[in-house]
N, C-alpha and C. Protein backbone atom coordinates (compact mmCIF):
# COMPACT_ATOMS: atom_id res chain seq x y z
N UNK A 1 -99.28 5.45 -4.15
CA UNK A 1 -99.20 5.04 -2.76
C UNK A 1 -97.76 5.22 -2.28
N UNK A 2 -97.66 6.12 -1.37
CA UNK A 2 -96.38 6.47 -0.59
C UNK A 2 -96.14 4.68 0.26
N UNK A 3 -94.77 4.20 0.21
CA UNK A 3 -94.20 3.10 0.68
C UNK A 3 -93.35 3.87 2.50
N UNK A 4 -93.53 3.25 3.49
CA UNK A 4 -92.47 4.19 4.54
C UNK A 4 -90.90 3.77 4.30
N UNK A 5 -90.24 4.29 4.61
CA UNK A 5 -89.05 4.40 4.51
C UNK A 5 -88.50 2.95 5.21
N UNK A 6 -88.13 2.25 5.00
CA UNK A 6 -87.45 0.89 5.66
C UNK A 6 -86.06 1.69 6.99
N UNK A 7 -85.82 0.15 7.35
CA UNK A 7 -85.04 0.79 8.78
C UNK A 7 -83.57 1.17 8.35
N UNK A 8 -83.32 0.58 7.07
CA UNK A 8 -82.14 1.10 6.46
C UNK A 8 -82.02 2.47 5.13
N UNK A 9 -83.20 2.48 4.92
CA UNK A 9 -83.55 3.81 4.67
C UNK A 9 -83.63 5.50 5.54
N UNK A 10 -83.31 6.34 4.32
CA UNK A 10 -83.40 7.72 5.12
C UNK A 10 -84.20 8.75 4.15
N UNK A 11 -85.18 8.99 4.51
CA UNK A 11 -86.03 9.79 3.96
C UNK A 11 -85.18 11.12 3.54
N UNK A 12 -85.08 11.62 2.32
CA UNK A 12 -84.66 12.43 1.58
C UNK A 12 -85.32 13.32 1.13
N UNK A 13 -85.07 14.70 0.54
CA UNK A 13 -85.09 15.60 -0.25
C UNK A 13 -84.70 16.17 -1.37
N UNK A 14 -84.41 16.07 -2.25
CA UNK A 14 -83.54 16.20 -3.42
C UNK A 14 -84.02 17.90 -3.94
N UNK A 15 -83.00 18.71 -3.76
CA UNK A 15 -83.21 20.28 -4.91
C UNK A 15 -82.00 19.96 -5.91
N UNK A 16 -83.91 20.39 -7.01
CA UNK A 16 -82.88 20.30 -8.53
C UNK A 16 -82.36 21.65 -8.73
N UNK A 17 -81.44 21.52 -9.58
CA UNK A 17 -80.98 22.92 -9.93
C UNK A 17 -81.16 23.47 -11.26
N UNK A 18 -81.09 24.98 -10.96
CA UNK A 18 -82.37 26.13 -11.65
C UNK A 18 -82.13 25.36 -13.57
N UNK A 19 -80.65 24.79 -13.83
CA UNK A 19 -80.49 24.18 -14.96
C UNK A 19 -81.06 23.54 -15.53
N UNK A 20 -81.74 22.54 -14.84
CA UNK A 20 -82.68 20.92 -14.84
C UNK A 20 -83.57 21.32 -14.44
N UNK A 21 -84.57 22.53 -14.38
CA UNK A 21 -85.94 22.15 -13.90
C UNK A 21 -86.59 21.94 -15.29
N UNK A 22 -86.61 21.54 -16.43
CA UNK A 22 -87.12 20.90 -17.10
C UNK A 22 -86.83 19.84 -17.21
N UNK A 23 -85.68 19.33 -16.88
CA UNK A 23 -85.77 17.45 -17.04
C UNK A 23 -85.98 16.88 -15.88
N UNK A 24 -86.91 17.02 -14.57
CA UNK A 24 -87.39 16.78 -13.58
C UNK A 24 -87.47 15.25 -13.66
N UNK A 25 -88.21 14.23 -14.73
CA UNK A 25 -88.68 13.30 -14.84
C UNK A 25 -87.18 12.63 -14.92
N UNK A 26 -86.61 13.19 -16.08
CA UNK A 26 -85.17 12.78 -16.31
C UNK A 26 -84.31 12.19 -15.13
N UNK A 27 -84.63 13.70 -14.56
CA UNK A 27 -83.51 13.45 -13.01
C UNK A 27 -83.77 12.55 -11.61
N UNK A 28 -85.09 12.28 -11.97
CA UNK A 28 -85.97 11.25 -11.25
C UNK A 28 -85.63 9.69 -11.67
N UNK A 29 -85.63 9.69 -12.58
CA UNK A 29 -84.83 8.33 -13.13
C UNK A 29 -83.66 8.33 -12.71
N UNK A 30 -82.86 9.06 -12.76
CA UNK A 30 -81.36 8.92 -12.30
C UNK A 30 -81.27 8.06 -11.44
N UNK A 31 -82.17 9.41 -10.40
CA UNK A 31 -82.31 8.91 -8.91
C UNK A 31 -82.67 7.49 -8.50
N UNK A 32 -83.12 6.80 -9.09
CA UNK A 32 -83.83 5.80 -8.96
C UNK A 32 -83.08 4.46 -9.47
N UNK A 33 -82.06 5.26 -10.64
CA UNK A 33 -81.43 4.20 -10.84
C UNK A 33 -80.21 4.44 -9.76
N UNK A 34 -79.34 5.05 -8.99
CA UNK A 34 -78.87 5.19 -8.06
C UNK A 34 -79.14 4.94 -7.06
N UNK A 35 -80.69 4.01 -6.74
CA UNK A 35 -81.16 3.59 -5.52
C UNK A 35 -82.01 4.08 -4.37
N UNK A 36 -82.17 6.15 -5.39
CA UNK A 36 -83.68 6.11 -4.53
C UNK A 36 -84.81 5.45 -4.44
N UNK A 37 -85.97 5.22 -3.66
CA UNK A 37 -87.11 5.18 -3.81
C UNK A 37 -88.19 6.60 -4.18
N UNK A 38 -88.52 6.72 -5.25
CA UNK A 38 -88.47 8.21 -5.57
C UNK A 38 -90.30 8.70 -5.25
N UNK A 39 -90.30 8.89 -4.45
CA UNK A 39 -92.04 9.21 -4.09
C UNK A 39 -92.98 10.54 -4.82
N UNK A 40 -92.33 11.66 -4.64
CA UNK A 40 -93.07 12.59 -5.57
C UNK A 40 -91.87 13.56 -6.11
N UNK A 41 -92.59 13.49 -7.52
CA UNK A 41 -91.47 15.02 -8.03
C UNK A 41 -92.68 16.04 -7.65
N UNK A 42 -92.09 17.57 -7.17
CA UNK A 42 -92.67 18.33 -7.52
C UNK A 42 -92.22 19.54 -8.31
N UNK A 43 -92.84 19.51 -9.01
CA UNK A 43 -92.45 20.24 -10.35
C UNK A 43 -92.09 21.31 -9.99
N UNK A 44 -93.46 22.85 -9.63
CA UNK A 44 -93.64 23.90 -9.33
C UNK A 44 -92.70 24.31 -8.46
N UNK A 45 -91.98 23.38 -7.56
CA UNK A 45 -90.51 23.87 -6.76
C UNK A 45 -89.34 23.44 -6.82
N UNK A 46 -89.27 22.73 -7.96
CA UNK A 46 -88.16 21.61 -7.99
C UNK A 46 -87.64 20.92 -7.19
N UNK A 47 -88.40 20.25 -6.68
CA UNK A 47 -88.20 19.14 -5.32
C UNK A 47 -88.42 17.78 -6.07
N UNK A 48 -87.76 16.67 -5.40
CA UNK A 48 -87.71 15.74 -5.43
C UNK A 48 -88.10 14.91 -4.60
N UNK A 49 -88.91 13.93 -3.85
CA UNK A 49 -88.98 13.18 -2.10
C UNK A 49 -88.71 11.79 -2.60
N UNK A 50 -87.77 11.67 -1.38
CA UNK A 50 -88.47 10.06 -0.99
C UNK A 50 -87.63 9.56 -0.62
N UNK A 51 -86.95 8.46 -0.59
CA UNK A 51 -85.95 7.68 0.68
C UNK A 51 -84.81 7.07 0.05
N UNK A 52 -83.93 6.42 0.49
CA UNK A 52 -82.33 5.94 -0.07
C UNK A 52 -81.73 5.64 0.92
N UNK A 53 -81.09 4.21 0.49
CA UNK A 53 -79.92 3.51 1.21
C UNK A 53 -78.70 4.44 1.58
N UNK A 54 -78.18 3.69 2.95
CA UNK A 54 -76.85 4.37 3.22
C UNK A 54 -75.87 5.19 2.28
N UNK A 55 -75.33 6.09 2.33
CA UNK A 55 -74.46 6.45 1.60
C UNK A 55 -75.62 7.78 0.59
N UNK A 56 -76.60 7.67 1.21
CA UNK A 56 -77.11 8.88 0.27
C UNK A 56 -76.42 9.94 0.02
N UNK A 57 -76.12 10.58 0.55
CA UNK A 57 -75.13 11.81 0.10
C UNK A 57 -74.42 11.52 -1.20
N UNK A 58 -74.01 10.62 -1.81
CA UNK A 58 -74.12 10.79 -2.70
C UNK A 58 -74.67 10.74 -3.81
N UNK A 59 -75.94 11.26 -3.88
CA UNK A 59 -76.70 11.63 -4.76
C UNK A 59 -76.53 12.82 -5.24
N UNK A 60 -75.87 13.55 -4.12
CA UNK A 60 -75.63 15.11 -4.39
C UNK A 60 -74.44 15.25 -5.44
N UNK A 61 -73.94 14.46 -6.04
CA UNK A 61 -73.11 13.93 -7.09
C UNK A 61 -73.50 14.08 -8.52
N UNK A 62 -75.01 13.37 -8.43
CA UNK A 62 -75.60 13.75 -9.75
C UNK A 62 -75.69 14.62 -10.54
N UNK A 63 -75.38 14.54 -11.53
CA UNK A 63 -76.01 16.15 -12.45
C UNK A 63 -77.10 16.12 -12.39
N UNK A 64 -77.20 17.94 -11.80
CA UNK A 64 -79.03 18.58 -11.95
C UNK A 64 -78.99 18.58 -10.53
N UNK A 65 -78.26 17.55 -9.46
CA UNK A 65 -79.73 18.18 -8.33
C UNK A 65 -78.28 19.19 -7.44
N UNK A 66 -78.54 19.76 -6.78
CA UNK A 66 -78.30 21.27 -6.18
C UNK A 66 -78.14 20.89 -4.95
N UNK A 67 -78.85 20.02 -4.16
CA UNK A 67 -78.63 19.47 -2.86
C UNK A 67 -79.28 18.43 -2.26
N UNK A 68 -79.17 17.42 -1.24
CA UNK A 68 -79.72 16.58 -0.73
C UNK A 68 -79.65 16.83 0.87
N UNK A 69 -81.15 16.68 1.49
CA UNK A 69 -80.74 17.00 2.74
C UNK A 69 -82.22 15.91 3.39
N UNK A 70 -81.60 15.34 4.70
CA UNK A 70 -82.31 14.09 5.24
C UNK A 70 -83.76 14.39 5.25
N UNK A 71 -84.97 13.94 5.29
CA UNK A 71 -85.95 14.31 5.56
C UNK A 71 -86.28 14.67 6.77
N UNK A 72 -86.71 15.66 7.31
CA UNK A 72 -87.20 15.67 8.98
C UNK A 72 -88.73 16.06 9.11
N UNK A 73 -89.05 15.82 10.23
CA UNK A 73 -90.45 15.50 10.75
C UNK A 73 -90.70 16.41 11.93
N UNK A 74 -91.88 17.23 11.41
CA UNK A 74 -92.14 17.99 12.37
C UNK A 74 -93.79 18.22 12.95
N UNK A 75 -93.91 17.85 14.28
CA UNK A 75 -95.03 17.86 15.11
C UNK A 75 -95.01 19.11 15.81
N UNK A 76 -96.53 19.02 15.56
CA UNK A 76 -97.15 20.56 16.14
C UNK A 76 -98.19 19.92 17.15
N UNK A 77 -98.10 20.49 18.93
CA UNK A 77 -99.09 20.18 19.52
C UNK A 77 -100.81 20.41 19.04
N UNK A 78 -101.30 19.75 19.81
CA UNK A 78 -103.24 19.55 19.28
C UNK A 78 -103.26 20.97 19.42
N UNK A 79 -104.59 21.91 18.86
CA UNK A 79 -104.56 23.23 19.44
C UNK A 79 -105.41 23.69 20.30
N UNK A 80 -105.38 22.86 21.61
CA UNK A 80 -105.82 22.51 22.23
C UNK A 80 -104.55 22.56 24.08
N UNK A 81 -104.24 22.03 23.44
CA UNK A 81 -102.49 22.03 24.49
C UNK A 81 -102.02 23.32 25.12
N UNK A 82 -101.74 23.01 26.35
CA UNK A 82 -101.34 24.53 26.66
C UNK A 82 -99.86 24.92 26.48
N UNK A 83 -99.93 26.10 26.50
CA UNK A 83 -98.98 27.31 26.38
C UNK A 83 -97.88 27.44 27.05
């Protein structure tokens, strides 16, 4: 069960790097002990999701992950809507 992001939370992204895509689980713990909320690894792309207190950026600190970048949200009109 996905938790939403609290109001002091910021939905995240984590890329591991090409080094660590076998310790995925590993680097998920990190994260977690650093204060993500860690929602899904995905393996097959080396992604990481899920949310973190202020100061996230530094996560990008960790060994293994490659980058952190905020989560964003994107809406597509009904297809239905005009042109």
């Amino acid at each position: 069960m996905t938790t939403p992001a609290g109001p002091e939370q910021t939905p995240v992204t984590v890329t591991v790097d090409d080094a660590h895509l076998d310790e995925l689980d590993r680097l998920a713990d990190r994260l977690r002990a650093a204060g993500m909320e860690v929602e899904q690894v995905l393996e097959p792309v080396g992604v990481i999701t899920g949310s973190a207190p202020p100061g996230w950026e530094s996560l990008a600190d960790l060994d293994g992950v490659a980058a952190v970048e905020p989560g964003r949200t994107v809406r597509l009109p009904p297809p239905d809507a005009p042109q």
